[in-house]
N, C-alpha and C. Protein backbone atom coordinates (compact mmCIF):
# COMPACT_ATOMS: atom_id res chain seq x y z
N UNK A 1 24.30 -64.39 -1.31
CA UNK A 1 23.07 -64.76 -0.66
C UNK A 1 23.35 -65.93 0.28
N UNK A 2 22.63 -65.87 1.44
CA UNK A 2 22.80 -67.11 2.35
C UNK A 2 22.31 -67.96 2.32
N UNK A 3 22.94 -69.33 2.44
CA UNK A 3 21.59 -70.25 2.22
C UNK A 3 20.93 -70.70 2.96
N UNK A 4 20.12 -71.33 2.84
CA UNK A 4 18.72 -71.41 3.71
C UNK A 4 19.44 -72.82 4.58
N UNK A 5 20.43 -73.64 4.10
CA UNK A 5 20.44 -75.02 4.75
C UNK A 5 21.79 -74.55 5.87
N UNK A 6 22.08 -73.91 5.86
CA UNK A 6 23.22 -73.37 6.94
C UNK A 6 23.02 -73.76 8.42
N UNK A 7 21.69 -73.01 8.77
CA UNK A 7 21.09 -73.33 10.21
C UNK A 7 20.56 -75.16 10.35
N UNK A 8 21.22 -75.25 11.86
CA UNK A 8 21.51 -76.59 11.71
C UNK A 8 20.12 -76.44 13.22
N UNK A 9 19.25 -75.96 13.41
CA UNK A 9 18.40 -76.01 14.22
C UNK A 9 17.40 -76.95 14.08
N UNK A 10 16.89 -77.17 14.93
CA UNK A 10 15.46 -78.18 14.58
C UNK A 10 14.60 -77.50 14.55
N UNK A 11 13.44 -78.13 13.78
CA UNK A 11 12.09 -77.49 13.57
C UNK A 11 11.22 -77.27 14.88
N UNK A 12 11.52 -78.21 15.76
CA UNK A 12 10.72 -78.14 16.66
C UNK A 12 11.16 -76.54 17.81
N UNK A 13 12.85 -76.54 17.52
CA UNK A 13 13.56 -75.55 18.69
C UNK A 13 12.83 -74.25 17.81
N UNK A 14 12.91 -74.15 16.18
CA UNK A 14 12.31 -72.80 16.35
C UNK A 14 11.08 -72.51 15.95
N UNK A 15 10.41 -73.40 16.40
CA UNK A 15 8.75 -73.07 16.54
C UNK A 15 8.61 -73.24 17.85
N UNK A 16 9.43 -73.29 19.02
CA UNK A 16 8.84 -73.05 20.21
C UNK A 16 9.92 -72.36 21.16
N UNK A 17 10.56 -71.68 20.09
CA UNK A 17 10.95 -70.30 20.83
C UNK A 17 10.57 -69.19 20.58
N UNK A 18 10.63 -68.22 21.83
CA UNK A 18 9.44 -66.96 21.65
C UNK A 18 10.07 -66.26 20.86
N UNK A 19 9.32 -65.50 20.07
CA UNK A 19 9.29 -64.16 19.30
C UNK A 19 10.20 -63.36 19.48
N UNK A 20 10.69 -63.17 18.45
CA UNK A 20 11.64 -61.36 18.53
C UNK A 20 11.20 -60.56 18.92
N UNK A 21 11.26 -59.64 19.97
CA UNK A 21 11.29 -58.52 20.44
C UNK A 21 11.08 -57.81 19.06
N UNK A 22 10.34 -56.15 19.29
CA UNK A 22 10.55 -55.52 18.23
C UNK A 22 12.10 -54.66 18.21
N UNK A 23 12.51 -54.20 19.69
CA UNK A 23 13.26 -54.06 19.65
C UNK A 23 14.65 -54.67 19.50
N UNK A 24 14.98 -56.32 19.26
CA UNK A 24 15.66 -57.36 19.05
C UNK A 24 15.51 -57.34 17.35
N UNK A 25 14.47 -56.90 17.07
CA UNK A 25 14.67 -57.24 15.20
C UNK A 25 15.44 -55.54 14.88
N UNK A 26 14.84 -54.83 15.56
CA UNK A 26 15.50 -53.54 14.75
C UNK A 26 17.13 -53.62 14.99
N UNK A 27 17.59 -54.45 15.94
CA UNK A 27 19.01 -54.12 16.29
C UNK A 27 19.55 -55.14 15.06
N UNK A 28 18.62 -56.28 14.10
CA UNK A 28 18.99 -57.02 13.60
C UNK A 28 19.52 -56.54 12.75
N UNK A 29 18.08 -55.76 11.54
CA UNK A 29 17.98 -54.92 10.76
C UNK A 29 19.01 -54.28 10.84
N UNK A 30 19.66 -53.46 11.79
CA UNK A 30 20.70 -52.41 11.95
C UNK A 30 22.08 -52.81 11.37
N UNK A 31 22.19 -53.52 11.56
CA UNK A 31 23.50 -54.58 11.69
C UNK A 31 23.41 -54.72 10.36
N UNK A 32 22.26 -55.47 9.32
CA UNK A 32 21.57 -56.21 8.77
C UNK A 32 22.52 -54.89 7.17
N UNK A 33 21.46 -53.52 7.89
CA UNK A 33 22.05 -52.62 6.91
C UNK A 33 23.45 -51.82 6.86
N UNK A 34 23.78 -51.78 7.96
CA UNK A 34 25.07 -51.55 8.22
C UNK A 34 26.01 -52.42 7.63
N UNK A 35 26.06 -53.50 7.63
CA UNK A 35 26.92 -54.35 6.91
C UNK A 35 26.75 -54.72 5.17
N UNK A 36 25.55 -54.13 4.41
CA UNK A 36 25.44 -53.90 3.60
C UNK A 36 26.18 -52.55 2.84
N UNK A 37 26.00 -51.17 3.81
CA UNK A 37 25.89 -50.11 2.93
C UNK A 37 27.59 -50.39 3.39
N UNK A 38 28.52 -51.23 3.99
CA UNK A 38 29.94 -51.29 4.43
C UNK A 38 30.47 -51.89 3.17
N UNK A 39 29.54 -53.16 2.55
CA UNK A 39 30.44 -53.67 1.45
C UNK A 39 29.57 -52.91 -0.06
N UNK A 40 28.52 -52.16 -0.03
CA UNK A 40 28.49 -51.13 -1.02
C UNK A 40 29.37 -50.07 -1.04
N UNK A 41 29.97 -49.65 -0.34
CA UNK A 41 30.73 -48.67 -0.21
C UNK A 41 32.34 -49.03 -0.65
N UNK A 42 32.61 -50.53 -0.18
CA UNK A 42 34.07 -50.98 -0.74
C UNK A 42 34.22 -50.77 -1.88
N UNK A 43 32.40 -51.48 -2.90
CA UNK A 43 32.58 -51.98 -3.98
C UNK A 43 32.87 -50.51 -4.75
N UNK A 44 31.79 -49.41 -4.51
CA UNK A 44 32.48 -48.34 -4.96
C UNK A 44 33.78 -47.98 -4.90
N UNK A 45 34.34 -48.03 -3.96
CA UNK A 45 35.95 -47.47 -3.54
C UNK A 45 36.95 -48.71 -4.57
N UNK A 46 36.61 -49.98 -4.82
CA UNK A 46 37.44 -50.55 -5.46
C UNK A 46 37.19 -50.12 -6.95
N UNK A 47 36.00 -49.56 -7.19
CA UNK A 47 35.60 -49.67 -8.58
C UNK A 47 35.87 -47.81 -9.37
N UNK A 48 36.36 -47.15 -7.97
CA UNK A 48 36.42 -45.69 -8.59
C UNK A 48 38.44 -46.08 -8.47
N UNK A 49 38.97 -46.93 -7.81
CA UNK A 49 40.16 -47.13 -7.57
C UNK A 49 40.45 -47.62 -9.49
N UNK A 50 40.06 -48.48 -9.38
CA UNK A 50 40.21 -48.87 -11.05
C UNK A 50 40.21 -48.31 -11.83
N UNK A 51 39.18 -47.47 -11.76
CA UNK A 51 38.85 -45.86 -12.89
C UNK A 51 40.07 -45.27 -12.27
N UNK A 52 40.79 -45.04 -11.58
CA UNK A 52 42.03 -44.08 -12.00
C UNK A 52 42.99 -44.85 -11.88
N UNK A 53 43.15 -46.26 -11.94
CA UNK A 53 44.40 -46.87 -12.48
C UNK A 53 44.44 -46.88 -14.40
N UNK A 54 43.07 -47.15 -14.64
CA UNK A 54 42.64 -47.27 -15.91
C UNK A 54 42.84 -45.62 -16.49
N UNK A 55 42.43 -44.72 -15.87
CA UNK A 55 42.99 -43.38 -16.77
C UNK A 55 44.15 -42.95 -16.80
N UNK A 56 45.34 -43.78 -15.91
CA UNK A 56 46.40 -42.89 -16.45
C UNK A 56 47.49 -43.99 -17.33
């Protein structure tokens, strides 16, 4: 999880910058899930890798 104190912005810069696009959040989102279902997919591949070091 990321943490919230990372962004080193000021309060003031992002309350007075404009809005995301809808099309600017979906490309976020995209990314957002793409890079999720990338390290769900490792964790499977390392974890079915184990199951056949472990069966033989």
């Amino acid at each position: 999880m990321k943490s919230n104190y990372a962004n080193t912005a000021q309060l003031k810069d992002l309350m007075t910058a404009p809005p995301m696009t809808a099309q600017q959040h979906a490309e976020v989102m995209r990314k957002r899930i793409e890079h999720r279902r990338m390290l769900e997919e490792a964790k499977e591949l390392k974890k079915a890798e184990a199951w056949q070091y472990d069966k033989r």
